[in-house]
C-alpha atoms as a PDB file:
ATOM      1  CA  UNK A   1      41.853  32.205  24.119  1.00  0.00           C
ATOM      2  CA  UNK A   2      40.561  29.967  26.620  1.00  0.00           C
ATOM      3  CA  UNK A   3      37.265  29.460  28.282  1.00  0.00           C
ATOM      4  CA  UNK A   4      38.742  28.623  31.840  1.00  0.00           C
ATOM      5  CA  UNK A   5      38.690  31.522  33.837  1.00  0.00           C
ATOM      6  CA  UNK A   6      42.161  33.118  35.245  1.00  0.00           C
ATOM      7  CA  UNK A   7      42.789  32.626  38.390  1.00  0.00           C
ATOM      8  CA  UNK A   8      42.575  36.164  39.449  1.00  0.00           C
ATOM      9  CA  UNK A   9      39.868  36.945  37.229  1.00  0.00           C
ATOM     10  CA  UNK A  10      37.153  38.366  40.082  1.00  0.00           C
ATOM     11  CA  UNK A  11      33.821  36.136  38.080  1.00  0.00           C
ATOM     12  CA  UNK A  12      33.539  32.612  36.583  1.00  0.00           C
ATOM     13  CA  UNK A  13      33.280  32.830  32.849  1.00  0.00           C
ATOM     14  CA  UNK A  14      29.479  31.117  31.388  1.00  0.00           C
ATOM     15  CA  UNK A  15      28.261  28.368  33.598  1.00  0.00           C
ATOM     16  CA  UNK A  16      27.291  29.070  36.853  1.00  0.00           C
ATOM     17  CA  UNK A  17      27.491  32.851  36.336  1.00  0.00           C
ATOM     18  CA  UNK A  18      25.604  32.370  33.453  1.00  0.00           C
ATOM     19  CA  UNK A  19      22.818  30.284  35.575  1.00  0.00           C
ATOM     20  CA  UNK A  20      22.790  33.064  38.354  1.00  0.00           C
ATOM     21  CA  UNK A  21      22.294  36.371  36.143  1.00  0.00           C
ATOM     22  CA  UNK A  22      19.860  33.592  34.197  1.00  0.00           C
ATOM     23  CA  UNK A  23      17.712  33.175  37.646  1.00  0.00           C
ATOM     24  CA  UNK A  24      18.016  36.909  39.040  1.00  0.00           C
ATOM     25  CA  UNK A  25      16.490  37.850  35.587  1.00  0.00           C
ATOM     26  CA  UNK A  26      13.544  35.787  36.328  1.00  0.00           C
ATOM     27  CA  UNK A  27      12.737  37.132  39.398  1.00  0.00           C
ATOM     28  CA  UNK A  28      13.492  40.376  38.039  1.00  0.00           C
ATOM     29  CA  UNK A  29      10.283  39.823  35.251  1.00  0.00           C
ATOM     30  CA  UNK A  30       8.127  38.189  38.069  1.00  0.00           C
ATOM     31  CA  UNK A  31       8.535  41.276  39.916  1.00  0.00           C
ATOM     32  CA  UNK A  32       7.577  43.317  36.199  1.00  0.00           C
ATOM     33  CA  UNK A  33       4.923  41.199  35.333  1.00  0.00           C
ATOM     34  CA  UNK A  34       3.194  41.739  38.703  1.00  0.00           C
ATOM     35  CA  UNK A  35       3.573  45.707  38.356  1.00  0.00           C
ATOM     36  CA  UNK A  36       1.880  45.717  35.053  1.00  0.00           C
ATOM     37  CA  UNK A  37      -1.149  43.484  36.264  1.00  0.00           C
ATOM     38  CA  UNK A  38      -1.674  45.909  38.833  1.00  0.00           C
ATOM     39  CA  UNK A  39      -1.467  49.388  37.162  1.00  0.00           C
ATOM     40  CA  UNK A  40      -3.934  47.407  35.098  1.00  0.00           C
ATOM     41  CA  UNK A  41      -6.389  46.583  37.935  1.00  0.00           C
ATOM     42  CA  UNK A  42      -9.489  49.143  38.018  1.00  0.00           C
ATOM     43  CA  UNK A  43      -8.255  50.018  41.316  1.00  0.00           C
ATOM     44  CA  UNK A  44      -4.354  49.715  41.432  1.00  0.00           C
ATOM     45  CA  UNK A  45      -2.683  49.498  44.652  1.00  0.00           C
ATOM     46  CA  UNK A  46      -0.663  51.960  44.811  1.00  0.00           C
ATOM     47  CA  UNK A  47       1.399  50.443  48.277  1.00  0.00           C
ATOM     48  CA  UNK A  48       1.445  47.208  46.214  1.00  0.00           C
ATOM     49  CA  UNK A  49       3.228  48.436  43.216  1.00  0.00           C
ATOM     50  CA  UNK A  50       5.620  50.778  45.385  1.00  0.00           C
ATOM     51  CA  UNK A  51       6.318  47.447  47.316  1.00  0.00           C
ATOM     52  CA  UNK A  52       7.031  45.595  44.121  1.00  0.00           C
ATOM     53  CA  UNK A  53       9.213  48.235  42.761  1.00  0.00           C
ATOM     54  CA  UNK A  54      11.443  48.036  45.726  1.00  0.00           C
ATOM     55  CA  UNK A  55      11.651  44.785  45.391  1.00  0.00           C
ATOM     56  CA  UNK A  56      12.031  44.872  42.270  1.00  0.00           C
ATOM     57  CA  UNK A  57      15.380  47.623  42.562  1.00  0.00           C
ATOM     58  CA  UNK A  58      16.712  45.079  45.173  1.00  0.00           C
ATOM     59  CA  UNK A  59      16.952  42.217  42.223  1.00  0.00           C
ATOM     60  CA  UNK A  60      18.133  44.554  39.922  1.00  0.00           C
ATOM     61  CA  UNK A  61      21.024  45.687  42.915  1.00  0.00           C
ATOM     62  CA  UNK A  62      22.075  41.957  43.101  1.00  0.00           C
ATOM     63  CA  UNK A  63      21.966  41.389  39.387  1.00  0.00           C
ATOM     64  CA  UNK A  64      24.378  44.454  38.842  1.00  0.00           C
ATOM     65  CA  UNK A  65      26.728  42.524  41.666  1.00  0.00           C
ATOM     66  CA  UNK A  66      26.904  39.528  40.143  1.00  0.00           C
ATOM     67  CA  UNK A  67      29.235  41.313  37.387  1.00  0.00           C
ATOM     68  CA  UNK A  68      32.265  41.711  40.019  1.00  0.00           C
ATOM     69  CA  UNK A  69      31.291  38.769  43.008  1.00  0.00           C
ATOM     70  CA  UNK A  70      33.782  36.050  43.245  1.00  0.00           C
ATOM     71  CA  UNK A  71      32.544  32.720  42.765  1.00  0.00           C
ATOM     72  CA  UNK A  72      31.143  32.064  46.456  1.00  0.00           C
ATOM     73  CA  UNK A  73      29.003  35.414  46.145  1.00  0.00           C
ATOM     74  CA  UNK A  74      28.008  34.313  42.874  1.00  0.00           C
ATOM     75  CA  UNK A  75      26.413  30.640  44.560  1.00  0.00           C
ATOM     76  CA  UNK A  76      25.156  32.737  47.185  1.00  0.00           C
ATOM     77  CA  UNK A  77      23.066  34.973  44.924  1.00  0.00           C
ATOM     78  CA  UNK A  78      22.159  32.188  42.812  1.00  0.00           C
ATOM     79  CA  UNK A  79      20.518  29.872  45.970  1.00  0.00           C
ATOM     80  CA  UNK A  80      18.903  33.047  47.099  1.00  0.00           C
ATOM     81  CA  UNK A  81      17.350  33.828  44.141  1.00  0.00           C
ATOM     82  CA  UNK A  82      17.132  30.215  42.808  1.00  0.00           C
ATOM     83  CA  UNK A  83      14.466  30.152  46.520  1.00  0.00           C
ATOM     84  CA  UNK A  84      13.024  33.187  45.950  1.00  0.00           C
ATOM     85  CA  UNK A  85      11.896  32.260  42.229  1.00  0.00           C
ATOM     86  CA  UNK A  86      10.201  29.107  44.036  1.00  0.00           C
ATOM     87  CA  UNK A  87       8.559  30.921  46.806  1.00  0.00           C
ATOM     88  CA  UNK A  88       7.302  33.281  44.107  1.00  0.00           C
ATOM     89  CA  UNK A  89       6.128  31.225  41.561  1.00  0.00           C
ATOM     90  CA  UNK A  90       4.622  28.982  44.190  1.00  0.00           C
ATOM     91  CA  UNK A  91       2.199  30.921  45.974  1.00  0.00           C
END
C-alpha cells in the first residue's frame, strides 16, 4: 500500500497533517497547563479558567476538523494555530 494519498481521499496522509494536529495539540496543552496553574493559585480566577476552557474547547473543535478538512483547510488550521502558539508562548 502506498503512502501517497488518493486523490479523493478528503486528508493528506503524515506530513503536513501530521504537523497541523502536531501544532493544534500544543496549543491545546498551553491552554491545560494554564488551567491547572490557576485552580492552583490561592485565589483562582474563576472568569480566567472559564475563559481558558472555552478556548480551550475551540482548539479541541479545530483539532477534531482536521480529521475530514481537505488539504487547504488543513494549511489554514495549521498557520492559525502555528500564530497562535507564537502569540501564546510569547507573551
Amino acid at each position: 500500500m502506498s503512502d501517497t494519498p488518493s486523490p479523493d481521499s478528503p486528508h493528506l496522509e503524515g506530513g503536513e497533517e501530521q504537523q497541523a494536529l502536531d501544532t493544534v495539540q500544543e496549543v491545546v496543552n498551553w491552554y491545560n497547563t494554564q488551567i491547572v496553574t490557576e485552580r492552583r493559585n490561592p485565589v483562582p480566577d474563576e472568569e480566567r479558567i472559564e475563559k481558558l476552557k472555552t478556548d480551550r474547547q475551540t482548539v479541541l473543535e479545530d483539532r477534531k476538523r482536521l480529521e475530514t478538512a481537505d488539504p487547504k483547510e488543513t494549511a489554514q488550521i495549521a498557520a492559525r494555530y502555528a500564530a497562535r502558539l507564537k502569540e501564546l508562548t510569547d507573551s
